[in-house]
Protein backbone atom coordinates (compact mmCIF):
# COMPACT_ATOMS: atom_id res chain seq x y z
CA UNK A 1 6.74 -33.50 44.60
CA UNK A 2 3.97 -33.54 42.26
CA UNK A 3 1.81 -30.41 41.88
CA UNK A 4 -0.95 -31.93 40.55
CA UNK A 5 -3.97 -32.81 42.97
CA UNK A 6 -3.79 -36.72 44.47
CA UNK A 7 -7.92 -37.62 44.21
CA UNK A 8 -9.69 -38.78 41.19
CA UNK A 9 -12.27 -35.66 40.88
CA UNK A 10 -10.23 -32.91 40.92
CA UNK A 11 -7.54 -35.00 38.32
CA UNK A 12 -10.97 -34.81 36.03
CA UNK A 13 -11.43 -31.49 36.86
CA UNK A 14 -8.25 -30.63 35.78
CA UNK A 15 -8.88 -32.68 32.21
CA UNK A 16 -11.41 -31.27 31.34
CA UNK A 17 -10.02 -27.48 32.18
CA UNK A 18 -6.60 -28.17 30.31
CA UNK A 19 -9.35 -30.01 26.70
CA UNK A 20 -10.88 -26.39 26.86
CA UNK A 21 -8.00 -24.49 27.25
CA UNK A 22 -6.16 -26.69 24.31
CA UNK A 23 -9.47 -26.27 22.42
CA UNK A 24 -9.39 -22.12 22.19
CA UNK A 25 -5.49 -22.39 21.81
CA UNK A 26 -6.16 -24.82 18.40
CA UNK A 27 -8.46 -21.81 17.24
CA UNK A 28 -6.64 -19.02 17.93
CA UNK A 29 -3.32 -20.74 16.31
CA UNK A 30 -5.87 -22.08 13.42
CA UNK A 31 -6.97 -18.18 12.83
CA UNK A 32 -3.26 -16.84 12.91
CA UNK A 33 -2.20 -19.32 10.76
CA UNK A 34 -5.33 -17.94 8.65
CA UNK A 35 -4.54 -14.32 8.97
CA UNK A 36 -1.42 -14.76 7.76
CA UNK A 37 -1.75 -17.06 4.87
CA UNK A 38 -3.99 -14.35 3.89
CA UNK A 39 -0.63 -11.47 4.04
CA UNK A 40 1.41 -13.74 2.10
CA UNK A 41 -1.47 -14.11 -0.83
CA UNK A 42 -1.91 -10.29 -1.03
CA UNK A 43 -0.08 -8.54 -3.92
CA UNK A 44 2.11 -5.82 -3.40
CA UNK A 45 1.01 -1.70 -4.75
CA UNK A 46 1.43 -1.21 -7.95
CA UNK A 47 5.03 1.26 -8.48
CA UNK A 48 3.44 4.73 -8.87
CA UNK A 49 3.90 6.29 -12.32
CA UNK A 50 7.25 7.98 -12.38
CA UNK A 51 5.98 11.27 -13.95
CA UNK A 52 2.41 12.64 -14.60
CA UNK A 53 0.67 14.81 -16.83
CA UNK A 54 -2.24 16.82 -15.39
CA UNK A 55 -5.28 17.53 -17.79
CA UNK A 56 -7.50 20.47 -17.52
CA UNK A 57 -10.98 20.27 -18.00
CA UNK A 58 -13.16 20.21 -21.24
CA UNK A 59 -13.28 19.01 -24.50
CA UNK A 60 -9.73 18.94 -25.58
CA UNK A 61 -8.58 18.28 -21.91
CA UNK A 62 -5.14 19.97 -22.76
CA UNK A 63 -2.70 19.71 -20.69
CA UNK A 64 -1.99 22.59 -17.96
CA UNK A 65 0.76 21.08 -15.84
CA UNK A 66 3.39 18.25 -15.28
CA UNK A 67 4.30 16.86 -12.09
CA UNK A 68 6.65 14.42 -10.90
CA UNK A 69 5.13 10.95 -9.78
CA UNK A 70 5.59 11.67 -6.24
CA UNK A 71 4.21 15.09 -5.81
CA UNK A 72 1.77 15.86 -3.49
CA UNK A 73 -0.11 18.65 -5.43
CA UNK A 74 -1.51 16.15 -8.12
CA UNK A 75 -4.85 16.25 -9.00
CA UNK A 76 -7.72 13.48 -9.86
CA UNK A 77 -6.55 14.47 -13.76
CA UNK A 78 -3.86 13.22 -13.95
CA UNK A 79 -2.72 10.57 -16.65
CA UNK A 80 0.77 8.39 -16.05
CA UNK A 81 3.77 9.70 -19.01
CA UNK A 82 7.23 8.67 -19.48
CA UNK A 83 10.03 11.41 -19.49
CA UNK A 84 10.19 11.81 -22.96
CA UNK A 85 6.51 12.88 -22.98
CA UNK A 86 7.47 15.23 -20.09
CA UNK A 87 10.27 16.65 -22.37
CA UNK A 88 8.40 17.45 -25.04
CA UNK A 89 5.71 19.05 -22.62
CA UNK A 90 7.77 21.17 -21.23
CA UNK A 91 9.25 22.26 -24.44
CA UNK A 92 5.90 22.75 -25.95
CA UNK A 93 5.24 25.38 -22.83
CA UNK A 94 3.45 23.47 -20.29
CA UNK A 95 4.46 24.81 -16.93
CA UNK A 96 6.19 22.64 -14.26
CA UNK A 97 4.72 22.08 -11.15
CA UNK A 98 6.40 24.21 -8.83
CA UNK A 99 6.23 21.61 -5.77
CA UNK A 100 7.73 19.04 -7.59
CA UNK A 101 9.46 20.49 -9.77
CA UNK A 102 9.88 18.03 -12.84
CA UNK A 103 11.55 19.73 -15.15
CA UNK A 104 14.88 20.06 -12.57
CA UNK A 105 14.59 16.91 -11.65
CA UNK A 106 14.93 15.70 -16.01
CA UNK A 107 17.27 18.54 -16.44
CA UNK A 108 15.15 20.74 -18.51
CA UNK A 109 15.81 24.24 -18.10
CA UNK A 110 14.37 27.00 -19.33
């Protein structure tokens, strides 16, 4: 038993409903296809810096406080180091971040 109708017009009918429906399907597979193209082009974050040096203000822009890369209490003056610049920083005085707490995390104590 068929399910589709037995006359001529409605077979049409039927056509031209199942070209539209094809149609938007075509599109919508056409724009995923698209979308994600697009993901697999996009570059991945940059690693964040591993430790960080936070500046103060002014002329010499000295710095006031070291931080570990993933701390949450960094400020917009901060500037990427490695953790032989973080050494030397806090041997030279510069306070740790007490969040973060860099100099436990190098081994540094004072």
């Amino acid at each position: 038993m068929s399910l589709l109708p037995p006359d001529l017009p409605r077979l049409r009918t039927l056509v031209t409903y199942l070209r539209g429906e094809l149609s938007r399907t075509e599109q919508a597979l056409a724009a995923a296809e698209e979308l994600e193209a697009a993901t697999t082009r996009q570059q991945p974050a940059p690693e964040p810096p591993a430790w960080l040096v936070e500046r103060g203000i002014g002329v010499g822009r000295l710095p006031v406080r070291v931080h570990a890369g993933n701390c949450w209490d960094t400020r917009s003056r901060c500037t990427p180091a490695d953790a032989d610049q973080i050494r030397a920083l806090l041997a030279q005085g510069t306070p740790a971040c007490p969040h973060c707490r860099p100099d436990t995390a190098l081994g540094v104590l004072e």
